[in-house]
Protein backbone atom coordinates (compact mmCIF):
# COMPACT_ATOMS: atom_id res chain seq x y z
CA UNK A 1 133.49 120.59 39.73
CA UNK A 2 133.04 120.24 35.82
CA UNK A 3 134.86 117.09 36.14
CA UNK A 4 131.92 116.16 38.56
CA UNK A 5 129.31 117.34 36.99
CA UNK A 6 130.58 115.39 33.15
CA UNK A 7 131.12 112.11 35.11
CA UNK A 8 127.67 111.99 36.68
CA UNK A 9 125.95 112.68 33.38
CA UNK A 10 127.92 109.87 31.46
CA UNK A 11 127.03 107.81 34.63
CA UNK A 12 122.78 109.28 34.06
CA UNK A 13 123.03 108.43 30.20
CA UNK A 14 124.78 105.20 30.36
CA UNK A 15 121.94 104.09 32.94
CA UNK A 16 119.00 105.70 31.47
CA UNK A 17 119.55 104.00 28.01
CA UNK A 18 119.82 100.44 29.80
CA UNK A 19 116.21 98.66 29.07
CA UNK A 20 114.42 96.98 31.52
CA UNK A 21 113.77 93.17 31.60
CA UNK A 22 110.01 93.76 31.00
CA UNK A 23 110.54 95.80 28.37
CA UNK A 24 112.79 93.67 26.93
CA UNK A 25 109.89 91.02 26.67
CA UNK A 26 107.33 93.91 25.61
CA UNK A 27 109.26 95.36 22.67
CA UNK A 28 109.68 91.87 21.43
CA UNK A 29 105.81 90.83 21.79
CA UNK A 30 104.89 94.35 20.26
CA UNK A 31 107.24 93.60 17.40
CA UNK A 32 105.62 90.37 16.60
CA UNK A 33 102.30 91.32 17.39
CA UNK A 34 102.43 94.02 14.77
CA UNK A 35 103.80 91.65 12.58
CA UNK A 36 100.90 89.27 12.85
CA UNK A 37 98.60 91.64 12.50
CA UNK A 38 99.69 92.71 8.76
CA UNK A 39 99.10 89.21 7.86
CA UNK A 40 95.70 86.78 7.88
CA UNK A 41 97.24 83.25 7.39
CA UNK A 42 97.06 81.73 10.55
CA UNK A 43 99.82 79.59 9.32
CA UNK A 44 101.87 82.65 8.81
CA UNK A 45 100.94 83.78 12.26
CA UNK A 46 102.56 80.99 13.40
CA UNK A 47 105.29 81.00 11.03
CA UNK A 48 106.32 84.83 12.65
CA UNK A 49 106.20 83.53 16.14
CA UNK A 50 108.65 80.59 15.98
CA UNK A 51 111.17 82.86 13.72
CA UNK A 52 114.92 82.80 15.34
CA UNK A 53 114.67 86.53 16.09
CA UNK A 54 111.58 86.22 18.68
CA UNK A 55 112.27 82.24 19.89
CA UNK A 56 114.83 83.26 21.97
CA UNK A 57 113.35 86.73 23.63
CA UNK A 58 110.32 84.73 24.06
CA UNK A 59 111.50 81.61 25.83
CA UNK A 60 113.78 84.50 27.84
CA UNK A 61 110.73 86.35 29.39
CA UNK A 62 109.57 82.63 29.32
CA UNK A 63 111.45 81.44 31.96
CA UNK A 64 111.77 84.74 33.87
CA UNK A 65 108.35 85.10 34.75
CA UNK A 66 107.92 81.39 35.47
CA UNK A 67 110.28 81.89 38.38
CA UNK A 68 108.70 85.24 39.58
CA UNK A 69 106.85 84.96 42.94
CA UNK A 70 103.57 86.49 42.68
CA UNK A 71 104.23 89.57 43.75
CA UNK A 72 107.45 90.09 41.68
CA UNK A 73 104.77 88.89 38.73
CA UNK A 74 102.76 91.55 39.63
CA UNK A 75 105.79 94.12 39.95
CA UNK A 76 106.61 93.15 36.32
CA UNK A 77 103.47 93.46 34.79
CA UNK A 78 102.72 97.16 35.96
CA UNK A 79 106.72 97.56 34.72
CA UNK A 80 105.69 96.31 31.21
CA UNK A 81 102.81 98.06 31.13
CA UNK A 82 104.53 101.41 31.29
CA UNK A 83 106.99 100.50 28.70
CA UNK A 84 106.77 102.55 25.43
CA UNK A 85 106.32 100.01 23.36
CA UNK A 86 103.14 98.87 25.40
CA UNK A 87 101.83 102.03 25.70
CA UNK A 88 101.88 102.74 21.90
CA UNK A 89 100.04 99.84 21.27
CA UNK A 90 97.05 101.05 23.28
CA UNK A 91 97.15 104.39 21.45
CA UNK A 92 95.46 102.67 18.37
């Protein structure tokens, strides 16, 4: 029974710590976003988006959501909007 009970909490933890493809995409645009917002050179505004570290994320969610049917669109949106990263963004 303890043998049980250990395996299906691994099993909870392992799952519970995997991320979500939407929030995937949100902690990147959060990251950037806050980013961009400690600068004022729209050149360096720029500069932030097109480093290596967000290129790749980006074109990721990119390409995802391009091949989302509407309603899987829509499913992902409310998903990203409950991610943590989102939500502490609308806290300020």
């Amino acid at each position: 029974m303890l043998r049980i009970l250990f395996t299906t909490s691994i099993i909870f933890f392992v799952l519970s710590s995997c991320k979500s493809k939407a929030c995937e995409c949100a902690d990147a645009y959060v990251s950037a976003a806050k980013e961009m917002n400690k600068v004022s050179d729209p050149v360096k505004k720029i500069e932030i988006l097109g480093q290596k570290k967000y290129k790749g994320i980006f074109q990721k969610c990119n390409q995802m959501a391009q091949k989302m049917s509407p309603e899987e669109l829509k499913e992902f949106e409310l998903e990203y909007k409950e991610c943590p990263s989102v939500k502490s963004m609308k806290i300020r």
